[in-house]
N, C-alpha and C. Protein backbone atom coordinates (compact mmCIF):
# COMPACT_ATOMS: atom_id res chain seq x y z
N UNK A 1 12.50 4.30 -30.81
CA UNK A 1 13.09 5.59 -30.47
C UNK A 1 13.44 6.32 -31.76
N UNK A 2 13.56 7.61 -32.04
CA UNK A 2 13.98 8.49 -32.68
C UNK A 2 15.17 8.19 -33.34
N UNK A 3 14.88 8.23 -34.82
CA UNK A 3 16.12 7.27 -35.78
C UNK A 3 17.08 8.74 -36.09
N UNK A 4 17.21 9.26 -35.58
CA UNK A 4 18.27 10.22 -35.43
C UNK A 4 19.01 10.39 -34.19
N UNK A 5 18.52 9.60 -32.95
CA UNK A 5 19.42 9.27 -32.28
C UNK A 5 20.47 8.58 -32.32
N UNK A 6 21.86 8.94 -32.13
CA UNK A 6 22.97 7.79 -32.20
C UNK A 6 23.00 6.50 -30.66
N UNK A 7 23.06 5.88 -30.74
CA UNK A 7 23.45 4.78 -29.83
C UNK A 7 24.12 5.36 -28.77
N UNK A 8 25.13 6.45 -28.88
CA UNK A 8 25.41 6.95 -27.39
C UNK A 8 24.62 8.02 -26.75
N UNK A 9 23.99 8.45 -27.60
CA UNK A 9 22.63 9.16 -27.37
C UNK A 9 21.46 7.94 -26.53
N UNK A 10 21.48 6.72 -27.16
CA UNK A 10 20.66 6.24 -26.55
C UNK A 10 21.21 5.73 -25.27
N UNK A 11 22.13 5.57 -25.14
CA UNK A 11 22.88 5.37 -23.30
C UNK A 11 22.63 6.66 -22.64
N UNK A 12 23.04 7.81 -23.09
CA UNK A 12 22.34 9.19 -22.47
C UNK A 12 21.17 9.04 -21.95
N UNK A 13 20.23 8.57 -22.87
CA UNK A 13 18.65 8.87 -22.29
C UNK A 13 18.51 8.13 -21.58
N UNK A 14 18.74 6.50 -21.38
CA UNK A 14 18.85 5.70 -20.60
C UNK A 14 19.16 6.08 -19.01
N UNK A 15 20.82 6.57 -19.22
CA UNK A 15 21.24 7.51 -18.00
C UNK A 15 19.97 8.34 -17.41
N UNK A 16 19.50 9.04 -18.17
CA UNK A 16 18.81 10.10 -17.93
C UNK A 16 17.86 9.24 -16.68
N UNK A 17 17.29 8.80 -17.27
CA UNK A 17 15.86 7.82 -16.72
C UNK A 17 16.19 7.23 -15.59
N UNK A 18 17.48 6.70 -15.34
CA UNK A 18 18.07 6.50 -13.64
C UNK A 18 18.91 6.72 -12.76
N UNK A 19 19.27 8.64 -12.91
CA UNK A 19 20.30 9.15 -12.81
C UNK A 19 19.64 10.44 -12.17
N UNK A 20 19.91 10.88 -10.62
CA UNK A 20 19.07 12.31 -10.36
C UNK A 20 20.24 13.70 -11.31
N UNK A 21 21.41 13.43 -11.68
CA UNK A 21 22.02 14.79 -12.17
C UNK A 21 22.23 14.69 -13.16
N UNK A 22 22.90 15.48 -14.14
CA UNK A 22 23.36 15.75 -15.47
C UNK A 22 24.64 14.95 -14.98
N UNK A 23 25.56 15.23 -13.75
CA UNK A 23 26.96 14.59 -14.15
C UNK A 23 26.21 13.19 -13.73
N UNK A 24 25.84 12.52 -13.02
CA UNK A 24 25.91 11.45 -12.79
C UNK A 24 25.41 10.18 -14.15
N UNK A 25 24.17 11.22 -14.91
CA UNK A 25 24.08 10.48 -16.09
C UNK A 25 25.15 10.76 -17.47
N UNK A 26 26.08 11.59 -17.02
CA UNK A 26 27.37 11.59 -18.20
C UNK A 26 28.19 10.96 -17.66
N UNK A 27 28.35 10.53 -16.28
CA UNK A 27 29.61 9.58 -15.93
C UNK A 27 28.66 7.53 -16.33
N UNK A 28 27.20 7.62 -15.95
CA UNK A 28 27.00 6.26 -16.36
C UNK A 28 26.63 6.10 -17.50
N UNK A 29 26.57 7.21 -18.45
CA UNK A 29 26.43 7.01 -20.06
C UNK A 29 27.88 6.92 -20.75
N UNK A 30 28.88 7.28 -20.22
CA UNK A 30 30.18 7.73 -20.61
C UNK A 30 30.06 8.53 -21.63
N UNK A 31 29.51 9.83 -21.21
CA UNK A 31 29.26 10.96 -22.46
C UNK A 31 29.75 12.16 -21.59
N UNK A 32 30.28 12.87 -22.11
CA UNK A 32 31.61 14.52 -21.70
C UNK A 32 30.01 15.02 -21.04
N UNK A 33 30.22 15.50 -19.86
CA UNK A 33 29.48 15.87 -19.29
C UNK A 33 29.02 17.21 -20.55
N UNK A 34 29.24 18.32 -20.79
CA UNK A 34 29.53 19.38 -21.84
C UNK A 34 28.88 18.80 -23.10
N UNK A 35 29.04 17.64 -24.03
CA UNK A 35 27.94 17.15 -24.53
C UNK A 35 26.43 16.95 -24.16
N UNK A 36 26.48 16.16 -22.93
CA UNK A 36 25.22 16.14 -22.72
C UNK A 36 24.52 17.57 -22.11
N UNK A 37 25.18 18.26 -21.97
CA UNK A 37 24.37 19.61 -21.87
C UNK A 37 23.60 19.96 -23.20
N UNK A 38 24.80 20.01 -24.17
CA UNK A 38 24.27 20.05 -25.40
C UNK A 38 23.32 19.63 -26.26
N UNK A 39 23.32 18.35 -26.26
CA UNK A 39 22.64 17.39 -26.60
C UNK A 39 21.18 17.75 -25.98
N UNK A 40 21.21 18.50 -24.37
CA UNK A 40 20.00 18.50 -23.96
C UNK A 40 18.91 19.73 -24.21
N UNK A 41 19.74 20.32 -24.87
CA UNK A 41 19.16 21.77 -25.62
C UNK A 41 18.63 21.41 -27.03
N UNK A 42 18.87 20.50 -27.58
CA UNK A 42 18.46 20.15 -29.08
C UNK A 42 17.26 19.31 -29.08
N UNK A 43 16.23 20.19 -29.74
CA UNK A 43 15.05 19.05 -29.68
C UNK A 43 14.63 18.33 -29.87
N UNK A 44 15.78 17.29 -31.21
CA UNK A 44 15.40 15.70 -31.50
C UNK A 44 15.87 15.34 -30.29
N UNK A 45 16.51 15.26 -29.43
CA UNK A 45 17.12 14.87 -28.60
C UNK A 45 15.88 14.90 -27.19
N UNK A 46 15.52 15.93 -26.77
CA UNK A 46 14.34 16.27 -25.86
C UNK A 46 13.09 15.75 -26.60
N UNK A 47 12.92 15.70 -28.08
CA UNK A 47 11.87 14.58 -28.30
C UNK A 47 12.05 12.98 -27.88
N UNK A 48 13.47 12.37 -28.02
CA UNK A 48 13.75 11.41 -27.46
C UNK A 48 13.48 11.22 -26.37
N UNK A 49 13.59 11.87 -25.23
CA UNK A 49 13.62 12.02 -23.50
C UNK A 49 12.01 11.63 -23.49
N UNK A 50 11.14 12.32 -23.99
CA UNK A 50 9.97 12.41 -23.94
C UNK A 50 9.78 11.08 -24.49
N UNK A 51 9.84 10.76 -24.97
CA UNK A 51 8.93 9.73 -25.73
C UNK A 51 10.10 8.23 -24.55
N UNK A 52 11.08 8.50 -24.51
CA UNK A 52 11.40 6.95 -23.42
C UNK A 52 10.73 7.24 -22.35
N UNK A 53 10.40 8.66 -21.75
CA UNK A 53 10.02 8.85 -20.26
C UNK A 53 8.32 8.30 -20.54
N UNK A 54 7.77 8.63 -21.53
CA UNK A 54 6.44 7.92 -22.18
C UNK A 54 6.54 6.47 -22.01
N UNK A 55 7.50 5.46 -22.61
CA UNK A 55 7.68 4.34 -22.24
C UNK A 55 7.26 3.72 -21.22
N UNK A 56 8.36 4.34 -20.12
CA UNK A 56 8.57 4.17 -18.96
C UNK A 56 7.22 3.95 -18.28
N UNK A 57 6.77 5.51 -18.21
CA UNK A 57 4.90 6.06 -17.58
C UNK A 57 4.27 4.65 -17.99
N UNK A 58 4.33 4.19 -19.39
CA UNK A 58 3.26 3.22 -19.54
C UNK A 58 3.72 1.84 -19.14
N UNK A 59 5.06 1.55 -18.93
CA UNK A 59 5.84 -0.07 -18.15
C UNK A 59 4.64 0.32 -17.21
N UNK A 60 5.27 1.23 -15.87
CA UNK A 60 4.92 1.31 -14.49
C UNK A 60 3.37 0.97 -14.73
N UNK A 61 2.55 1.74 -15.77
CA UNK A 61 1.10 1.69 -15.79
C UNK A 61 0.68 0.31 -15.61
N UNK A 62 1.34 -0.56 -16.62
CA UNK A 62 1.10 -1.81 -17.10
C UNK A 62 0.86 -3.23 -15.80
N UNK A 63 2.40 -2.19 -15.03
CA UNK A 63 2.64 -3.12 -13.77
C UNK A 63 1.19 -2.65 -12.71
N UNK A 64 1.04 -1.45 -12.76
CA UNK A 64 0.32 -1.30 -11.86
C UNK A 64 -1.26 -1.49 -12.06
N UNK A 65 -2.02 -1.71 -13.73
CA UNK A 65 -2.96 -2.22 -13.39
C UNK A 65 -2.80 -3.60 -12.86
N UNK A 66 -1.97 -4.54 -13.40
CA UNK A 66 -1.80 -5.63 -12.90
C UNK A 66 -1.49 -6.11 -10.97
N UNK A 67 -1.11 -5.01 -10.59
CA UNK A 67 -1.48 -5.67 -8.92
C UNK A 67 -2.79 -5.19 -8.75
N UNK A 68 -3.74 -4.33 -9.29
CA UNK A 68 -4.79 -3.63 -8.65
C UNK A 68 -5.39 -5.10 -8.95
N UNK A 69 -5.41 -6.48 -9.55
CA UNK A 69 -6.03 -7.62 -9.46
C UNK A 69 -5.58 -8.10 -7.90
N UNK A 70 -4.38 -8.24 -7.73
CA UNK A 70 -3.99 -9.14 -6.64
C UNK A 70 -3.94 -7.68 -5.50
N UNK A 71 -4.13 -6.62 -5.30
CA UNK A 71 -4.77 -5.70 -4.33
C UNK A 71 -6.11 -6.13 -3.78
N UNK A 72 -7.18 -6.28 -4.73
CA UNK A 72 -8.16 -6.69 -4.48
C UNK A 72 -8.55 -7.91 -3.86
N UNK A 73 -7.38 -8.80 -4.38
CA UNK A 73 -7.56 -10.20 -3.98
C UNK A 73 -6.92 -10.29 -2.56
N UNK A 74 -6.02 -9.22 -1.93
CA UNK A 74 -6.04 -9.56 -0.93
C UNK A 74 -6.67 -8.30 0.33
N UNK A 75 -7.35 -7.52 -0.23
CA UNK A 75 -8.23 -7.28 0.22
C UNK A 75 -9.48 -8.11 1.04
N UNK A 76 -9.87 -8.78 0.03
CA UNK A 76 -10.43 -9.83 0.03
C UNK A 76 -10.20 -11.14 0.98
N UNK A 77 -9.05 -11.53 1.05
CA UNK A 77 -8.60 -11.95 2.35
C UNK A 77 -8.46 -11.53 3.29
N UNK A 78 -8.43 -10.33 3.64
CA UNK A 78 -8.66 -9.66 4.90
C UNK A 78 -9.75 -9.73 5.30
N UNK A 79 -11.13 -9.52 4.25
CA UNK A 79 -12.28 -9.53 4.59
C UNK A 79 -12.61 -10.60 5.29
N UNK A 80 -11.91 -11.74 4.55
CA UNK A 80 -12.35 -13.30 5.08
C UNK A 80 -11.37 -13.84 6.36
N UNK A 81 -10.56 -13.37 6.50
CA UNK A 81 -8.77 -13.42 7.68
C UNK A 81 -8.67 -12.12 8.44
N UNK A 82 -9.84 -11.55 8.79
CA UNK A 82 -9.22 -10.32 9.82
C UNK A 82 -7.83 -10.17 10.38
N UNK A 83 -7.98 -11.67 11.54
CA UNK A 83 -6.67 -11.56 12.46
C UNK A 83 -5.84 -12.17 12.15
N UNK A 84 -5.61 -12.48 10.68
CA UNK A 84 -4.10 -12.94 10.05
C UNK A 84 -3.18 -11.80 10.53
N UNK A 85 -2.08 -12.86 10.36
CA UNK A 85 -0.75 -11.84 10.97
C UNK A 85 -0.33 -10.92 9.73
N UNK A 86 0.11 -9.34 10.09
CA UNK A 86 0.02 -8.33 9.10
C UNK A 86 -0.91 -8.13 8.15
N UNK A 87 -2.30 -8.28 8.78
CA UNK A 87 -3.54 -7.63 7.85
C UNK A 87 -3.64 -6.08 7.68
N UNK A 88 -3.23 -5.27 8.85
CA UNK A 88 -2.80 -4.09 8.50
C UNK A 88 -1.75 -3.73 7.35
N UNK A 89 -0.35 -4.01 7.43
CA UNK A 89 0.17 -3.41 6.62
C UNK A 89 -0.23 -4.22 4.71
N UNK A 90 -0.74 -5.35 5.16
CA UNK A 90 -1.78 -5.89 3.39
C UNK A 90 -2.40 -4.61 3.48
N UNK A 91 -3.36 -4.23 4.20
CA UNK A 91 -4.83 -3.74 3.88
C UNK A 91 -3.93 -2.32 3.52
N UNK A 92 -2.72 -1.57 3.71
CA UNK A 92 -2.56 -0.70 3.71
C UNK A 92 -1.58 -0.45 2.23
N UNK A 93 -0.79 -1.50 1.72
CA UNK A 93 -0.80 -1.90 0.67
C UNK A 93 -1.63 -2.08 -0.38
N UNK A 94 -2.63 -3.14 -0.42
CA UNK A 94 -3.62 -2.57 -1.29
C UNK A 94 -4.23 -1.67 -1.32
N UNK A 95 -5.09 -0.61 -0.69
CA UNK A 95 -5.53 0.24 -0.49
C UNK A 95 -4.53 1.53 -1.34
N UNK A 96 -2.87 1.73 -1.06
CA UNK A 96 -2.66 2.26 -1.95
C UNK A 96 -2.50 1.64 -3.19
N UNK A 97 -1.58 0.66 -3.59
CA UNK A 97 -1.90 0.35 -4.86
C UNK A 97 -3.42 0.48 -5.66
N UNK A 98 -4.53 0.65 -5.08
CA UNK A 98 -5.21 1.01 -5.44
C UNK A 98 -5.52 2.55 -5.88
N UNK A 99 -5.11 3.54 -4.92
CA UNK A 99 -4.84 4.39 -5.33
C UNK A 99 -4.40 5.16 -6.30
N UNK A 100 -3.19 4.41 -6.30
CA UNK A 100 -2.54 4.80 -7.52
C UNK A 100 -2.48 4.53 -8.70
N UNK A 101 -3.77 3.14 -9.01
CA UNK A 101 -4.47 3.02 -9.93
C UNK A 101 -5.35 3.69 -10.71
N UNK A 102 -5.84 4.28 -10.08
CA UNK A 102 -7.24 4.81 -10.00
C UNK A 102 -6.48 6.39 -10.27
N UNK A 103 -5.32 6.78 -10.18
CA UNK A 103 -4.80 8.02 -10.32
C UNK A 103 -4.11 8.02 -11.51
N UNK A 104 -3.54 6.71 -12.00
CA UNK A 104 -2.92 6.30 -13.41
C UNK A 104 -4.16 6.50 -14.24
N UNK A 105 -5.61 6.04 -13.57
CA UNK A 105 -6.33 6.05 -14.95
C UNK A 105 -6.56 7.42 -15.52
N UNK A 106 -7.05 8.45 -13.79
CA UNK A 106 -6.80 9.35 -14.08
C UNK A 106 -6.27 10.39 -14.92
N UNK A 107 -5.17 10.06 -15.18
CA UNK A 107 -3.98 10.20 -15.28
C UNK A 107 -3.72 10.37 -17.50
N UNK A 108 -4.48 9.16 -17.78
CA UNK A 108 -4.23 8.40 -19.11
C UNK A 108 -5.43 9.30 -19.49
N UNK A 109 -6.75 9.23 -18.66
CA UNK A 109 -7.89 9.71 -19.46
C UNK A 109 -7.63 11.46 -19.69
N UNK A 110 -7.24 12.22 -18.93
CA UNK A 110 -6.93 12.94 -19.14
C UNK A 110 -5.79 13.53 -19.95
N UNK A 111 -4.84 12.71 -20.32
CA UNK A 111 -3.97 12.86 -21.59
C UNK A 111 -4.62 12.89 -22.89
N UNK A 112 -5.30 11.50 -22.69
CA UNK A 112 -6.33 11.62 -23.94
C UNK A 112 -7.61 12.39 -24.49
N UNK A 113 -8.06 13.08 -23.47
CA UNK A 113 -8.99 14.50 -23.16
C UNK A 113 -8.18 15.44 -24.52
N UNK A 114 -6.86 15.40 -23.67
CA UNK A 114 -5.89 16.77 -24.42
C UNK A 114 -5.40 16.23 -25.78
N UNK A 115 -5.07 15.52 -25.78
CA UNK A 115 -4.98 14.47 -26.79
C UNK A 115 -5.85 15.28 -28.07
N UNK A 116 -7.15 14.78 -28.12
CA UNK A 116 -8.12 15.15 -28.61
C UNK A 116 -8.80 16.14 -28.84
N UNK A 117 -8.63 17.79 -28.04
CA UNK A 117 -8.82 18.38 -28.34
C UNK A 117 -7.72 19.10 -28.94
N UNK A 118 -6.67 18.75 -29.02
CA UNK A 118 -5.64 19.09 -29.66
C UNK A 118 -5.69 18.75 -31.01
N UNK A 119 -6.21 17.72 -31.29
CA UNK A 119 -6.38 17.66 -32.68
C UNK A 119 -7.24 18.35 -33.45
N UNK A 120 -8.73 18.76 -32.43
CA UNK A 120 -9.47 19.60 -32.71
C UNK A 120 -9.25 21.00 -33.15
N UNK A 121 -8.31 21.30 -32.50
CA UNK A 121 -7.70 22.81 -32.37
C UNK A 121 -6.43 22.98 -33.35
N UNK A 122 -5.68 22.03 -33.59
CA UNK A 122 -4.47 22.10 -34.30
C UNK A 122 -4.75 20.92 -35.17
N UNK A 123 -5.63 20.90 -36.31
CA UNK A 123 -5.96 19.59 -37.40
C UNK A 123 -4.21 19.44 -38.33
């Protein structure tokens, strides 16, 4: 993270990441609600946000190529177990986790699209 963040800055962003309001992440960061307004107008600070919420995007990614293995695999048992008990809600499970694989990659290749022509455009 951003070496100009202070440590209660980094409980802020933290907050941030599992908190739907401004007060609720200044009461679980223990930061003056009125700071973190502040704090959220300054752009080392909103470079910070960005780059943990980046983190984050790529945990979830990480997790989620990893079931699109065991999606498949029980896909796959359905194929072979039709009338196992709850083959619907499996098949409807994998099927999205698959989805939303396939929307992560989406997702990455097209960052890196922009990525790249950004460098093109702004050397």
């Amino acid at each position: 993270m951003n070496e100009n963040i202070s440590p209660q800055q980094v409980k802020a962003i933290k907050a941030l990441l599992t908190n739907p309001t401004n007060k609720a992440e200044a009461e679980a960061s223990g930061t003056p609600l009125r700071t973190l307004e502040r704090w959220l107008t300054e752009p080392h600070f909103q470079t910070a946000i960005r780059e943990a919420q980046n983190e984050v995007f790529q945990y979830v990614g990480s997790g989620l190529i990893g079931l699109q293995v065991k999606a498949l695999e029980a896909l796959n048992d359905i194929l072979e177990h039709p009338a196992q008990p709850g083959a619907s809600t499996k098949h409807k499970a994998a099927i999205e986790i698959l989805r939303l694989g396939i929307e992560y990659q989406r997702i990455v290749v097209d960052e890196t699209k922009i990525r790249n022509f950004e460098k093109k455009v702004y050397p």
